[in-house]
Protein backbone atom coordinates (compact mmCIF):
# COMPACT_ATOMS: atom_id res chain seq x y z
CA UNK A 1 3.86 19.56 -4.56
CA UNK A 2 2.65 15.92 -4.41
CA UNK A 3 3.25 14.21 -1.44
CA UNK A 4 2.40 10.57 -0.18
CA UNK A 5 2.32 9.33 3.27
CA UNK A 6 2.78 5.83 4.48
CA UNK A 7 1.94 5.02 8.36
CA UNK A 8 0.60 2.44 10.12
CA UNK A 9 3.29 -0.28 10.09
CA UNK A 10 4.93 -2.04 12.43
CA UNK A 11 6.09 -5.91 14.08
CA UNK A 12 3.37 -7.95 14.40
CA UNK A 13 3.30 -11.95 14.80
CA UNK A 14 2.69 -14.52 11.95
CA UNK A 15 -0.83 -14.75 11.43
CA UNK A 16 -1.83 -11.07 12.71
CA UNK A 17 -3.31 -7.60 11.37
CA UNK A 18 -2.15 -4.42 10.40
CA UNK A 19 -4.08 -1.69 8.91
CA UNK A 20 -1.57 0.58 6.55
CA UNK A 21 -2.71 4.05 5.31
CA UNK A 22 -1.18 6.40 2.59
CA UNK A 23 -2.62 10.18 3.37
CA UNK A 24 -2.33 12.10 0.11
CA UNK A 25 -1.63 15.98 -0.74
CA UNK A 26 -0.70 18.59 -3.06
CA UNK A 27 -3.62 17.57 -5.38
CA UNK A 28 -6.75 15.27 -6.01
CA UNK A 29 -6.40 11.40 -6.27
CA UNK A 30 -9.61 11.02 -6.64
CA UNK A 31 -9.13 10.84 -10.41
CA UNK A 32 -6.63 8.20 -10.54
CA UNK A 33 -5.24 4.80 -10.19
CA UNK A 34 -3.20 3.79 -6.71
CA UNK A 35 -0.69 1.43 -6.04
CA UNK A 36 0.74 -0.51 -3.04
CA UNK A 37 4.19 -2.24 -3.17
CA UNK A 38 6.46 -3.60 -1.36
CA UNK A 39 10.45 -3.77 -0.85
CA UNK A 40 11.79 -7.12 1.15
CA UNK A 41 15.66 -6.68 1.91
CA UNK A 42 17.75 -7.30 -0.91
CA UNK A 43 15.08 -7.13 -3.27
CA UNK A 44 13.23 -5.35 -5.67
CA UNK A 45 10.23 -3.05 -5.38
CA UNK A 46 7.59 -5.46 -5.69
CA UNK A 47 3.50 -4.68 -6.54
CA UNK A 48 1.23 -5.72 -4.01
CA UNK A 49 -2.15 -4.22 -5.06
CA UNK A 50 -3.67 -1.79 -7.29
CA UNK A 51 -7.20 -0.05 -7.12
CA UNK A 52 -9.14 2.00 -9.88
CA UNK A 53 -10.14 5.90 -9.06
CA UNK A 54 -13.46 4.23 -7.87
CA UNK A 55 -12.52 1.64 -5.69
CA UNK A 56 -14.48 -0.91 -8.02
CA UNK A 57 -11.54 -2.42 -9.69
CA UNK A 58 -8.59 -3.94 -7.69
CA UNK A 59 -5.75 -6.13 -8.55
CA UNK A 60 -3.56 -8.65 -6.69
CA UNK A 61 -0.37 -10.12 -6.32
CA UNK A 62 -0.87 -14.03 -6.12
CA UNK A 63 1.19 -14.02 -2.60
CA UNK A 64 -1.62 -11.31 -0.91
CA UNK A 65 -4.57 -12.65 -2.74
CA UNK A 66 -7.53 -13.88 -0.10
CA UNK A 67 -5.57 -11.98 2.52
CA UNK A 68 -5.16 -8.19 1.81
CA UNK A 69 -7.32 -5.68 1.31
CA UNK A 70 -6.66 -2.49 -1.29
CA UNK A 71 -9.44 0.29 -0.41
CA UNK A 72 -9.28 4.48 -1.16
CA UNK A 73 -11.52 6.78 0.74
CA UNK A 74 -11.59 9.91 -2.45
CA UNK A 75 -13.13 12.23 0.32
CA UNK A 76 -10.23 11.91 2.48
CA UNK A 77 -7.50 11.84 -0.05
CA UNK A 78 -6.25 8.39 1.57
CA UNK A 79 -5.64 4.87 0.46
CA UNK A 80 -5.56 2.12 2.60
CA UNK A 81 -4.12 -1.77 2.78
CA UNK A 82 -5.88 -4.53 5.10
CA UNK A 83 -3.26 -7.28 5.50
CA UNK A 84 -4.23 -9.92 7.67
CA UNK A 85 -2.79 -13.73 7.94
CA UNK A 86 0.51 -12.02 8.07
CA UNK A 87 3.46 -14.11 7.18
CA UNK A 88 7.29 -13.68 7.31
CA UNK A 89 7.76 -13.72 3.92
CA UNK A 90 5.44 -9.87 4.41
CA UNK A 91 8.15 -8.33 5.92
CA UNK A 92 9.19 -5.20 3.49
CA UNK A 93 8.83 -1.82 3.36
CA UNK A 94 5.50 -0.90 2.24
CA UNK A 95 5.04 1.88 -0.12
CA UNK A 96 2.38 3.82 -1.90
CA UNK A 97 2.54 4.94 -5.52
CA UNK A 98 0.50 7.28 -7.57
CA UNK A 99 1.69 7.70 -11.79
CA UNK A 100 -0.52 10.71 -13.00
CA UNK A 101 0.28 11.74 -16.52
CA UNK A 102 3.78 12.82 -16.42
CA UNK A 103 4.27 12.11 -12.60
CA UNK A 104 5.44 8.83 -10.45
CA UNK A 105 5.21 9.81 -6.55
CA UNK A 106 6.21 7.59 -4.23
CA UNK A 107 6.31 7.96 -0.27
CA UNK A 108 8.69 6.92 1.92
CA UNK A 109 7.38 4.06 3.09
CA UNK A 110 6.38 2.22 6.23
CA UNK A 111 8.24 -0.81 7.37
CA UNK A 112 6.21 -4.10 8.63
CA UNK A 113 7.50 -6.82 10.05
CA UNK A 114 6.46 -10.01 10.56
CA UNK A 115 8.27 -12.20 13.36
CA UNK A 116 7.59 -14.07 16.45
């Protein structure tokens, strides 16, 4: 059974860091594409960032671009997000997604907030 693990969120002030994580089980990832989005309140799920089963091909949303960072460690089954230069208009739950043939996993996401 495939299952997908958010952590690492949390309130932090406009213009701060946070580090999120998605831990990964039930089979290898290593082999696929990964997915980050996001789900402000009120509004729909939302893609933040994609990365390639080698880490060598990553995609944006315009909003994150220049300030979050998509990365996958294969070895360790995880994917991880680098936001920094947080705004309000970041605050969402943050989820991680994985669509293997015949499959879409989600987790249950981590909420971040961004507030002063």
């Amino acid at each position: 059974q495939v299952q997908l693990v958010e952590s690492g969120g949390g309130l932090v002030q406009p213009g701060g860091s946070l580090r999120l994580s998605c831990a990964g089980s039930g089979r290898t990832f290593s082999d696929e594409v990964m997915y980050w989005f996001r789900q402000a309140p009120g509004k729909e799920h939302v893609l933040v960032a994609r990365i390639s089963w080698n880490g060598r091909s990553t995609y944006y949303a315009d909003s994150v671009k220049g300030r979050f960072t998509i990365s996958r460690d294969n070895a360790k089954n995880t994917m991880y997000l680098q936001m920094n230069n947080l705004k309000s208009e970041d605050t969402a739950v943050y989820y991680c997604n994985l669509q293997p043939f015949g499959g879409n996993y989600w987790g249950k996401g981590t909420l971040v907030t961004v507030s002063s």
